[in-house]
PDB file of N, CA and C in Angstrom:
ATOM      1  N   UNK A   1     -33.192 135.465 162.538  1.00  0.00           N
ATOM      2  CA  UNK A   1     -32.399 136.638 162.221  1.00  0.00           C
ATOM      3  C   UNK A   1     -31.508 137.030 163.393  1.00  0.00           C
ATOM      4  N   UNK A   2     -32.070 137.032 164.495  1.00  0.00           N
ATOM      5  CA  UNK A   2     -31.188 137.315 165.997  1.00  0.00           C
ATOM      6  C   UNK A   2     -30.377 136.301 166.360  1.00  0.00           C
ATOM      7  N   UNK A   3     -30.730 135.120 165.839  1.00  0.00           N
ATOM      8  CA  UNK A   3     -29.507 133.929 166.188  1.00  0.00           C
ATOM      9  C   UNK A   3     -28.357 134.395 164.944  1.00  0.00           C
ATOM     10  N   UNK A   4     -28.751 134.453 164.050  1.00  0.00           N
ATOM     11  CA  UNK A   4     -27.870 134.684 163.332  1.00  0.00           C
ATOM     12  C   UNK A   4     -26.503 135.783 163.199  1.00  0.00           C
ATOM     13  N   UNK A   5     -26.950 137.252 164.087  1.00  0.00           N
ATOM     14  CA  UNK A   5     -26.171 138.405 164.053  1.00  0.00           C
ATOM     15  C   UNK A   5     -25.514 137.867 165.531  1.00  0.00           C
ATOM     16  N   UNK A   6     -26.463 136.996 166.355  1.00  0.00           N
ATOM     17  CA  UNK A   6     -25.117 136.617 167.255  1.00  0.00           C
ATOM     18  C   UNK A   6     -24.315 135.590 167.124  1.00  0.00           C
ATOM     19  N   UNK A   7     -24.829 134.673 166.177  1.00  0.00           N
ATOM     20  CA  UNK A   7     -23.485 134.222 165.599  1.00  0.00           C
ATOM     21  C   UNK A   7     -22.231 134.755 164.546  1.00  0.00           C
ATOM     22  N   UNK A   8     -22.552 136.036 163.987  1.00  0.00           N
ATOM     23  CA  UNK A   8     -21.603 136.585 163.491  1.00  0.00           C
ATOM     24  C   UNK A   8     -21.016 137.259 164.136  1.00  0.00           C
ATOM     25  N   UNK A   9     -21.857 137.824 165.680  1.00  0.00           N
ATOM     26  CA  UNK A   9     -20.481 138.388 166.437  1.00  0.00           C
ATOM     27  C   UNK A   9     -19.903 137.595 166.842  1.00  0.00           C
ATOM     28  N   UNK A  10     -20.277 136.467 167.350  1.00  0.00           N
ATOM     29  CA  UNK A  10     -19.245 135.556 167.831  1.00  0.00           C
ATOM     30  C   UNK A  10     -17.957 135.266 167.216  1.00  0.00           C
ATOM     31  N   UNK A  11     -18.349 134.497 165.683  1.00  0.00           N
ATOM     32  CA  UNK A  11     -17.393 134.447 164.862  1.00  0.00           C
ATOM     33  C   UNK A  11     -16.364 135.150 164.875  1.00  0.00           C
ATOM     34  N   UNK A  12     -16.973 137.044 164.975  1.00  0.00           N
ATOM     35  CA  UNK A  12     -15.526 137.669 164.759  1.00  0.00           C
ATOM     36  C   UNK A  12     -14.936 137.850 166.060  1.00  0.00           C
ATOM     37  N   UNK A  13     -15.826 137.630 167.433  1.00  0.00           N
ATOM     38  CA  UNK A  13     -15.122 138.014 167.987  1.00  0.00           C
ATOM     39  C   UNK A  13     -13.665 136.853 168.442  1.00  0.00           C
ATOM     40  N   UNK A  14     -14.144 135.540 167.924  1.00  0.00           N
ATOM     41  CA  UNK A  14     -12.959 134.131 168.113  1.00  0.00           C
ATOM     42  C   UNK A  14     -12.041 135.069 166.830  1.00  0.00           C
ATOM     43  N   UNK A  15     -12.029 135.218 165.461  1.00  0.00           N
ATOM     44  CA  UNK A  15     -11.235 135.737 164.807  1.00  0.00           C
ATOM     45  C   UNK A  15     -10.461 136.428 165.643  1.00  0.00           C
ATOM     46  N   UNK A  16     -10.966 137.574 165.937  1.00  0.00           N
ATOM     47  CA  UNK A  16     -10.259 138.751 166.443  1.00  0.00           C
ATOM     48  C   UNK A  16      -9.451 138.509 167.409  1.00  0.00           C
ATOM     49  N   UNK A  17      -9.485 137.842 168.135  1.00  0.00           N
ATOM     50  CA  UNK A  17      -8.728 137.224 169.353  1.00  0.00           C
ATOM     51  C   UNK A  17      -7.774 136.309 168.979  1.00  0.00           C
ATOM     52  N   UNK A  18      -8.120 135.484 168.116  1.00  0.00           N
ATOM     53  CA  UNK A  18      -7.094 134.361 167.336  1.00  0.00           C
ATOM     54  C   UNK A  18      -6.339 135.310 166.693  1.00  0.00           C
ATOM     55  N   UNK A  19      -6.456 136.470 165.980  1.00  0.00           N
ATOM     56  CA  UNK A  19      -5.594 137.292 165.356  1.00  0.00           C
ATOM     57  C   UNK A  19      -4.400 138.268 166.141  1.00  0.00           C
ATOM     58  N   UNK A  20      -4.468 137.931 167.085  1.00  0.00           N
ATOM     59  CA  UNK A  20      -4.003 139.030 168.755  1.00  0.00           C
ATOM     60  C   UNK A  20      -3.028 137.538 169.140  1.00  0.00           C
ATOM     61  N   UNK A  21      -2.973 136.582 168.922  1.00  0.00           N
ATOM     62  CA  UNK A  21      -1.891 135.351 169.194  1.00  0.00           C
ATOM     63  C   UNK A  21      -0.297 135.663 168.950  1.00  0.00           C
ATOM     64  N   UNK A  22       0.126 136.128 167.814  1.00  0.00           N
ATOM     65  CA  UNK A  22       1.260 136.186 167.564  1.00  0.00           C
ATOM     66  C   UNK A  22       1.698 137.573 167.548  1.00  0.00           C
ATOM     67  N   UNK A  23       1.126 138.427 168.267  1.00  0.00           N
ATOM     68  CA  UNK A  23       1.843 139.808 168.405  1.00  0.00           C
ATOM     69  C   UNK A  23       2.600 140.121 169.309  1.00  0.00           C
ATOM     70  N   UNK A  24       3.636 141.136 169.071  1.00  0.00           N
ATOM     71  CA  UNK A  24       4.358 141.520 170.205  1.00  0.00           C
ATOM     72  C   UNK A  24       3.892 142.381 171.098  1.00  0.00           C
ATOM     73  N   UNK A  25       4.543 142.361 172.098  1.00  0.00           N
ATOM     74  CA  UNK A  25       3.790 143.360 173.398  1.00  0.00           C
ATOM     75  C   UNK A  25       3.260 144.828 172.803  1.00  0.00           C
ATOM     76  N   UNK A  26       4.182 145.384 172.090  1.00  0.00           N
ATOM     77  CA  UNK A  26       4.254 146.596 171.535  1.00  0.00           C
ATOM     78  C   UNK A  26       2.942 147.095 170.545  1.00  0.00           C
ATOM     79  N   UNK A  27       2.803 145.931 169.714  1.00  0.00           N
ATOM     80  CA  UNK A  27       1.330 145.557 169.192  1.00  0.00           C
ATOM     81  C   UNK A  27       0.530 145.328 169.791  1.00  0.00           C
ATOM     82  N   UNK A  28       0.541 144.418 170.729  1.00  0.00           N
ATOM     83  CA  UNK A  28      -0.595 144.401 171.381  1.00  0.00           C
ATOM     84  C   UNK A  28      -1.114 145.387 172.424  1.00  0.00           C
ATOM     85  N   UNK A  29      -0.398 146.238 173.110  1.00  0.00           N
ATOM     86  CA  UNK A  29      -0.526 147.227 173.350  1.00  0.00           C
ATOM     87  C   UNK A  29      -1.246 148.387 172.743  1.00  0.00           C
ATOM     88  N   UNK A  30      -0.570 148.681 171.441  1.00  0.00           N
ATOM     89  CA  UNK A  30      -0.762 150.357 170.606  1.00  0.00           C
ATOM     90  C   UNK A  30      -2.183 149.647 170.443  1.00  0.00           C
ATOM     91  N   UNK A  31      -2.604 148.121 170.309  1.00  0.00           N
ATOM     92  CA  UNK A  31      -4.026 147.496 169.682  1.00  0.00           C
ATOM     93  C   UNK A  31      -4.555 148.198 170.517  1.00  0.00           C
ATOM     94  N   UNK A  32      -4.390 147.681 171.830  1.00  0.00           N
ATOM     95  CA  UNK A  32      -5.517 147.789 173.059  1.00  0.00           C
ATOM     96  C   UNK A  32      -6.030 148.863 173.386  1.00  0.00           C
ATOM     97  N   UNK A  33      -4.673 150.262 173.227  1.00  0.00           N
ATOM     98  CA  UNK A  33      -5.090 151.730 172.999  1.00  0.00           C
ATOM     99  C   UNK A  33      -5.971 151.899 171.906  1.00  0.00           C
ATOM    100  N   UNK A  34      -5.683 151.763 171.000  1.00  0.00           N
ATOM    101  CA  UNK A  34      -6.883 151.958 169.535  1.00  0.00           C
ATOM    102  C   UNK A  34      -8.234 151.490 169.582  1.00  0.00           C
ATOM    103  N   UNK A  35      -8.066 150.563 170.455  1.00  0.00           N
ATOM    104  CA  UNK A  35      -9.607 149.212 170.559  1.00  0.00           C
ATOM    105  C   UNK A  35     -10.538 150.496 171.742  1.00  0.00           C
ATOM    106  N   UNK A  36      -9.774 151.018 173.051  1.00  0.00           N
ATOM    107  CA  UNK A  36     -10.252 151.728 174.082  1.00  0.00           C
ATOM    108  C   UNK A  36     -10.537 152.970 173.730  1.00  0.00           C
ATOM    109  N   UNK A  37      -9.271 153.503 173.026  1.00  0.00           N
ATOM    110  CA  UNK A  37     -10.027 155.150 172.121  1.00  0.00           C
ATOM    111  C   UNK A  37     -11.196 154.979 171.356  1.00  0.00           C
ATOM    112  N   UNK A  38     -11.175 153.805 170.370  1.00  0.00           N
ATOM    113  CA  UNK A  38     -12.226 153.833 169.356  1.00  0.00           C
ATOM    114  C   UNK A  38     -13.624 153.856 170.353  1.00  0.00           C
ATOM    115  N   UNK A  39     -13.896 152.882 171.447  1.00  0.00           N
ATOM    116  CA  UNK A  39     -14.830 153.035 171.950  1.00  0.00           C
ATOM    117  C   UNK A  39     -15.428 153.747 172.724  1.00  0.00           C
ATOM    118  N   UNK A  40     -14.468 154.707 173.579  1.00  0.00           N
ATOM    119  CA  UNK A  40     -14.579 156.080 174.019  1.00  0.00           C
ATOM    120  C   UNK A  40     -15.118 156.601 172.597  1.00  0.00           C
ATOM    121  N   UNK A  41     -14.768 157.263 171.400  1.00  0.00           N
ATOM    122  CA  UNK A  41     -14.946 158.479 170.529  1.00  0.00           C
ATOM    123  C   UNK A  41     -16.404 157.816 170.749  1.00  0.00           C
ATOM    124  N   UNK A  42     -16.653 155.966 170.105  1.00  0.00           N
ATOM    125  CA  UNK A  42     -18.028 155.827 169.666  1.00  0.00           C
ATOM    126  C   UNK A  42     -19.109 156.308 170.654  1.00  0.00           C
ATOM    127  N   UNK A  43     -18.253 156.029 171.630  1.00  0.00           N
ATOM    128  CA  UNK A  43     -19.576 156.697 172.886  1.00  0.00           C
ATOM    129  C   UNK A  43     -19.591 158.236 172.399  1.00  0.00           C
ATOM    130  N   UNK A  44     -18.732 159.095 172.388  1.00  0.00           N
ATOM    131  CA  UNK A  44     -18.966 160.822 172.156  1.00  0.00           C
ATOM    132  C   UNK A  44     -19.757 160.599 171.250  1.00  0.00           C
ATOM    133  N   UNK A  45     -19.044 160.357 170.046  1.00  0.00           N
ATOM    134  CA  UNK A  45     -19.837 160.644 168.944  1.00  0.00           C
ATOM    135  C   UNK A  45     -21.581 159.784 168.818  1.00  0.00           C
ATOM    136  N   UNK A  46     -21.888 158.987 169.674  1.00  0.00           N
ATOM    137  CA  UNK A  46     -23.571 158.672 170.356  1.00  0.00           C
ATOM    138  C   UNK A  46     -23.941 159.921 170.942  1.00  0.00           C
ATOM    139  N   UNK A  47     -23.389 160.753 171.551  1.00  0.00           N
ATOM    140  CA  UNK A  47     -23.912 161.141 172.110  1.00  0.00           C
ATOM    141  C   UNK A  47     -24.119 162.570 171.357  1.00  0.00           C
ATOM    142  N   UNK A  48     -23.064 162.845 170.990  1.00  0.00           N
ATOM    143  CA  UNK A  48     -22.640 164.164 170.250  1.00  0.00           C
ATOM    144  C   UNK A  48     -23.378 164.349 168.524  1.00  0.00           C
ATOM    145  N   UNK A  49     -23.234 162.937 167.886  1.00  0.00           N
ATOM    146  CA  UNK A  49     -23.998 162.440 166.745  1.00  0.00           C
ATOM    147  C   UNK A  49     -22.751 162.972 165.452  1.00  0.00           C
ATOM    148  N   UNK A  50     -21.851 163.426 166.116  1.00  0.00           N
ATOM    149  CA  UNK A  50     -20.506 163.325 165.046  1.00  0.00           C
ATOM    150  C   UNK A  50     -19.281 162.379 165.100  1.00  0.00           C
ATOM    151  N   UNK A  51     -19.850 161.133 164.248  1.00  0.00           N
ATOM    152  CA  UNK A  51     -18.807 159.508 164.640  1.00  0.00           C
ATOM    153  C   UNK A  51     -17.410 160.194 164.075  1.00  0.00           C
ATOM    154  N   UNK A  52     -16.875 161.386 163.662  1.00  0.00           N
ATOM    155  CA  UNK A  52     -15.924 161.528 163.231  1.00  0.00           C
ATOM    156  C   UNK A  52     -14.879 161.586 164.598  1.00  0.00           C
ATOM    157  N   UNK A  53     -15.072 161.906 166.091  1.00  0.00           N
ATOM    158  CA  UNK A  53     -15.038 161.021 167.632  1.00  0.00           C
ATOM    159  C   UNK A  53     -14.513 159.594 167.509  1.00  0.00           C
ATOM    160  N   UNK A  54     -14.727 158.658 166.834  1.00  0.00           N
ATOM    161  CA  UNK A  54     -14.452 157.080 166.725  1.00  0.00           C
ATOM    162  C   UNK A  54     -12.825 157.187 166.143  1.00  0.00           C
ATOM    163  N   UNK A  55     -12.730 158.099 164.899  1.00  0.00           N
ATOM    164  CA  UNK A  55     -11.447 158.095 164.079  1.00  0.00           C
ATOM    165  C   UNK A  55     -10.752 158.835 165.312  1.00  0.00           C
ATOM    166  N   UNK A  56     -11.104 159.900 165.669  1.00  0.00           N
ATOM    167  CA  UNK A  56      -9.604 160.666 166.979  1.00  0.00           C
ATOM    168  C   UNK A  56      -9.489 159.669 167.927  1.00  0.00           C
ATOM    169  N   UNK A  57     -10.501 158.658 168.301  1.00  0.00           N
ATOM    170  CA  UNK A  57     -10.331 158.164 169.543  1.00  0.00           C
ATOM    171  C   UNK A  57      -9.259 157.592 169.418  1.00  0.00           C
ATOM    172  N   UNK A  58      -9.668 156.589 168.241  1.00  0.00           N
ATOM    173  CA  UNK A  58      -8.585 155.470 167.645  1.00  0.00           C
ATOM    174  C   UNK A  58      -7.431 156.070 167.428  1.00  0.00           C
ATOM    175  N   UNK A  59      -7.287 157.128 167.150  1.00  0.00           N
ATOM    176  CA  UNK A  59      -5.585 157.832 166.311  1.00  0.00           C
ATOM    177  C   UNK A  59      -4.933 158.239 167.966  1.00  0.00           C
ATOM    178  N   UNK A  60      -5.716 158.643 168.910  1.00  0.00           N
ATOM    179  CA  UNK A  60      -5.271 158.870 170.294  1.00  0.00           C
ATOM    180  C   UNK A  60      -5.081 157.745 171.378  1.00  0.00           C
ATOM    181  N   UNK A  61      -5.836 157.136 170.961  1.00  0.00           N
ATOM    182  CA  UNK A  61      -5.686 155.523 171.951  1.00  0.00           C
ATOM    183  C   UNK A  61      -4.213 154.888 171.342  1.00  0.00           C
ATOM    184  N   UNK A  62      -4.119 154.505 170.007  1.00  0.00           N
ATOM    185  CA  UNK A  62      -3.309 153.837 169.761  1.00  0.00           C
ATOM    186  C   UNK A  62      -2.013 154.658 169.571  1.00  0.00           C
ATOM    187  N   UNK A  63      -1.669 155.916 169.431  1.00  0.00           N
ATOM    188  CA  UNK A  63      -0.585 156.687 170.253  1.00  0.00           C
ATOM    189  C   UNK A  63      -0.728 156.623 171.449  1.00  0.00           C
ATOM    190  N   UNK A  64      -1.326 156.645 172.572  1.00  0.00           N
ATOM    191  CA  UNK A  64      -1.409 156.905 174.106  1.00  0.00           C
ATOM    192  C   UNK A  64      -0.846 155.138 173.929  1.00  0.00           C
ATOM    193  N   UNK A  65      -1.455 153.959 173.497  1.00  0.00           N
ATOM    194  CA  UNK A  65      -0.722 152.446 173.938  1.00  0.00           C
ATOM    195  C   UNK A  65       0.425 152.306 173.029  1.00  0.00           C
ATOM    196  N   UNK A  66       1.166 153.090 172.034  1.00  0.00           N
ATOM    197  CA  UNK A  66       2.578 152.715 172.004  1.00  0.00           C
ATOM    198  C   UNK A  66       3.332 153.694 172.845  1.00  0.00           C
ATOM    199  N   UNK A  67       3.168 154.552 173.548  1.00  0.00           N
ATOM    200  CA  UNK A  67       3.916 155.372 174.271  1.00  0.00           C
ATOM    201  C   UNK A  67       3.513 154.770 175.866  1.00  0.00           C
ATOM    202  N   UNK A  68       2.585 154.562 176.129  1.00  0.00           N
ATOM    203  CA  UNK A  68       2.966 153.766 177.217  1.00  0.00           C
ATOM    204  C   UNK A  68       3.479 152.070 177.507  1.00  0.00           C
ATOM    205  N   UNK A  69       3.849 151.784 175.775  1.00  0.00           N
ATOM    206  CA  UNK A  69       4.661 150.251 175.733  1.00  0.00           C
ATOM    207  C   UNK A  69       5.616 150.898 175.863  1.00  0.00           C
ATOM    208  N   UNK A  70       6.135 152.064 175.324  1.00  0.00           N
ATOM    209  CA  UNK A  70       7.536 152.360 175.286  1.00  0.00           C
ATOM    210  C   UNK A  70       8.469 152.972 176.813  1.00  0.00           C
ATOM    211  N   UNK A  71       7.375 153.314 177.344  1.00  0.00           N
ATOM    212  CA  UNK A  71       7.649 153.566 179.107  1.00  0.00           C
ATOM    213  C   UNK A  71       7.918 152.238 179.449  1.00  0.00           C
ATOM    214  N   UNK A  72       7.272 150.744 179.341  1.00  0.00           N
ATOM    215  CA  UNK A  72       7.032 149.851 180.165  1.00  0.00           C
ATOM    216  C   UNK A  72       8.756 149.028 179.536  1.00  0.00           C
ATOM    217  N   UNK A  73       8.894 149.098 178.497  1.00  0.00           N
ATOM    218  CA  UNK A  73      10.140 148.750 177.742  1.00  0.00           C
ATOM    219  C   UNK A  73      11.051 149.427 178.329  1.00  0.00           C
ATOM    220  N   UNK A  74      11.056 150.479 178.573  1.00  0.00           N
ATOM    221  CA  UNK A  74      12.037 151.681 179.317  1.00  0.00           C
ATOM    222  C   UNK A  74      12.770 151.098 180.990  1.00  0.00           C
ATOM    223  N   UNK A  75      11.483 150.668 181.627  1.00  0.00           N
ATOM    224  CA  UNK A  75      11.748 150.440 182.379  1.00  0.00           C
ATOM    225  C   UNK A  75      11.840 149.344 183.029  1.00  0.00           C
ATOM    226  N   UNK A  76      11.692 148.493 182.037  1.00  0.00           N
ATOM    227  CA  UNK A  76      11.683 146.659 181.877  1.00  0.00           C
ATOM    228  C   UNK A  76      13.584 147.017 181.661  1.00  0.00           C
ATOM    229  N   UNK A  77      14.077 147.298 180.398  1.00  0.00           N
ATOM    230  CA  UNK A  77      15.628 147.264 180.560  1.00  0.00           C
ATOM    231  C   UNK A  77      16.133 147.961 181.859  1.00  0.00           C
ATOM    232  N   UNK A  78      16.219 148.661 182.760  1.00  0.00           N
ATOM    233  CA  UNK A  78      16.068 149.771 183.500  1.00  0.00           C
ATOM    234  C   UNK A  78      16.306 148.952 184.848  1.00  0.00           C
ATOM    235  N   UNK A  79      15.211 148.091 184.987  1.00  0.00           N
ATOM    236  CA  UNK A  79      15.290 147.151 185.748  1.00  0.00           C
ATOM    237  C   UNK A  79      16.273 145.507 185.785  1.00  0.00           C
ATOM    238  N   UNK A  80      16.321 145.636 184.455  1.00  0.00           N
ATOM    239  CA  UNK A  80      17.150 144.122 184.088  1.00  0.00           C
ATOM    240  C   UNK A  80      18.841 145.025 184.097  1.00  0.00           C
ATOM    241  N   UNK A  81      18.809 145.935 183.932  1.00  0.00           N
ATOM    242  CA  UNK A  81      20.952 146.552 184.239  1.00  0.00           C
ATOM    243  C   UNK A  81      20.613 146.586 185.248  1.00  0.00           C
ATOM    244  N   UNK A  82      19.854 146.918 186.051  1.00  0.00           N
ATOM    245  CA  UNK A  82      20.129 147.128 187.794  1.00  0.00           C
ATOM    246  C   UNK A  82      20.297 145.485 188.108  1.00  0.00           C
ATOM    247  N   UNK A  83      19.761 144.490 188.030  1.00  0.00           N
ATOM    248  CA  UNK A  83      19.659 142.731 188.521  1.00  0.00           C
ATOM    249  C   UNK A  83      21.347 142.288 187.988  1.00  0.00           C
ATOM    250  N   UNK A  84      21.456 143.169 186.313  1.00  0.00           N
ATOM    251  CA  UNK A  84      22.944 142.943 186.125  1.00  0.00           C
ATOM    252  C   UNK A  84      23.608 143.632 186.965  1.00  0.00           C
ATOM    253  N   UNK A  85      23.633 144.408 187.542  1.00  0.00           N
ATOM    254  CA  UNK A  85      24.532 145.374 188.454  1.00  0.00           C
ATOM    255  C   UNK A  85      24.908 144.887 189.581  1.00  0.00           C
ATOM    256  N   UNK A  86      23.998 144.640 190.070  1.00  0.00           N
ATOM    257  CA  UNK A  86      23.983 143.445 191.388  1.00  0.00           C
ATOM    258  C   UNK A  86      24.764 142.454 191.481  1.00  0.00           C
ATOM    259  N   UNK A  87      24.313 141.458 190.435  1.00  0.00           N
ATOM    260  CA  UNK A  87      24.969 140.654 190.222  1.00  0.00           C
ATOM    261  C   UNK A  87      26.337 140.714 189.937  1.00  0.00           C
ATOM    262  N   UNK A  88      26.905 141.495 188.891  1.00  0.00           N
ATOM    263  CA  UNK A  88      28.472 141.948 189.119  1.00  0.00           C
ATOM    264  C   UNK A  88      28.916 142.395 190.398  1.00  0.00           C
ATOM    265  N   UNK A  89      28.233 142.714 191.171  1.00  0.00           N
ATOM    266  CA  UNK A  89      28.568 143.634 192.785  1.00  0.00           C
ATOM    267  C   UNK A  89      28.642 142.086 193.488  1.00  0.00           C
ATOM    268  N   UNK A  90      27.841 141.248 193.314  1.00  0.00           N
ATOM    269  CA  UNK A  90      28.026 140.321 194.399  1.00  0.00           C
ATOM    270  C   UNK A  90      29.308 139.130 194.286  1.00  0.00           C
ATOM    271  N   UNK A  91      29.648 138.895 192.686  1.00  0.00           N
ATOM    272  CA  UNK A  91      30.549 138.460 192.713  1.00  0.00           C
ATOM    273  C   UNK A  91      31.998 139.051 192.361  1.00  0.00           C
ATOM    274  N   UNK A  92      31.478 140.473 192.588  1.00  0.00           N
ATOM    275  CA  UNK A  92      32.893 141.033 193.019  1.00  0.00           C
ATOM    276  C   UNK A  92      33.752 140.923 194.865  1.00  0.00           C
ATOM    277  N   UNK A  93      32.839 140.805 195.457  1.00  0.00           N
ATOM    278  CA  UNK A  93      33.053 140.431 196.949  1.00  0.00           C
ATOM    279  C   UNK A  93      33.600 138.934 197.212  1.00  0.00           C
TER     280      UNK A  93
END
């Protein structure tokens, strides 16, 4: 019975990871927030004994990781006009 439930976590956990292959940063991101909230609430709600903690975590994690993809995007272009800027500056001389 115990070999068995750790082979079903295993299973999902190769799924779950094979499923995280073709996403964009932005996805994989808002994921990683949702994956870290959910497990924060599950801890409150262990402790607290109201799992309704798991659903805010998740709805707050995965807003908190698309808003901080959207900073990192911000300042990914931000950084690539300044390398263009340069570059026009140097072969303007």
């Amino acid at each position: 019975m115990r070999r068995n439930l750790f082979l079903a976590c295993g299973l999902a956990g190769t799924l779950a990871l094979a499923g995280c292959a073709g996403m964009s940063e932005t996805e994989q991101r808002t994921l990683s927030g949702a994956a870290i909230g959910t497990a924060a609430g599950v801890a409150v709600g262990a402790i607290t004994g109201e799992w309704a903690w798991a659903a805010g975590g998740a709805a707050i994690g995965a807003a908190s990781g698309y808003i901080y993809d959207q900073q990192k995007q911000k300042e990914k272009r931000a950084y690539e006009q300044g390398v263009q800027q340069g570059k026009q500056q140097a072969t303007q001389k």
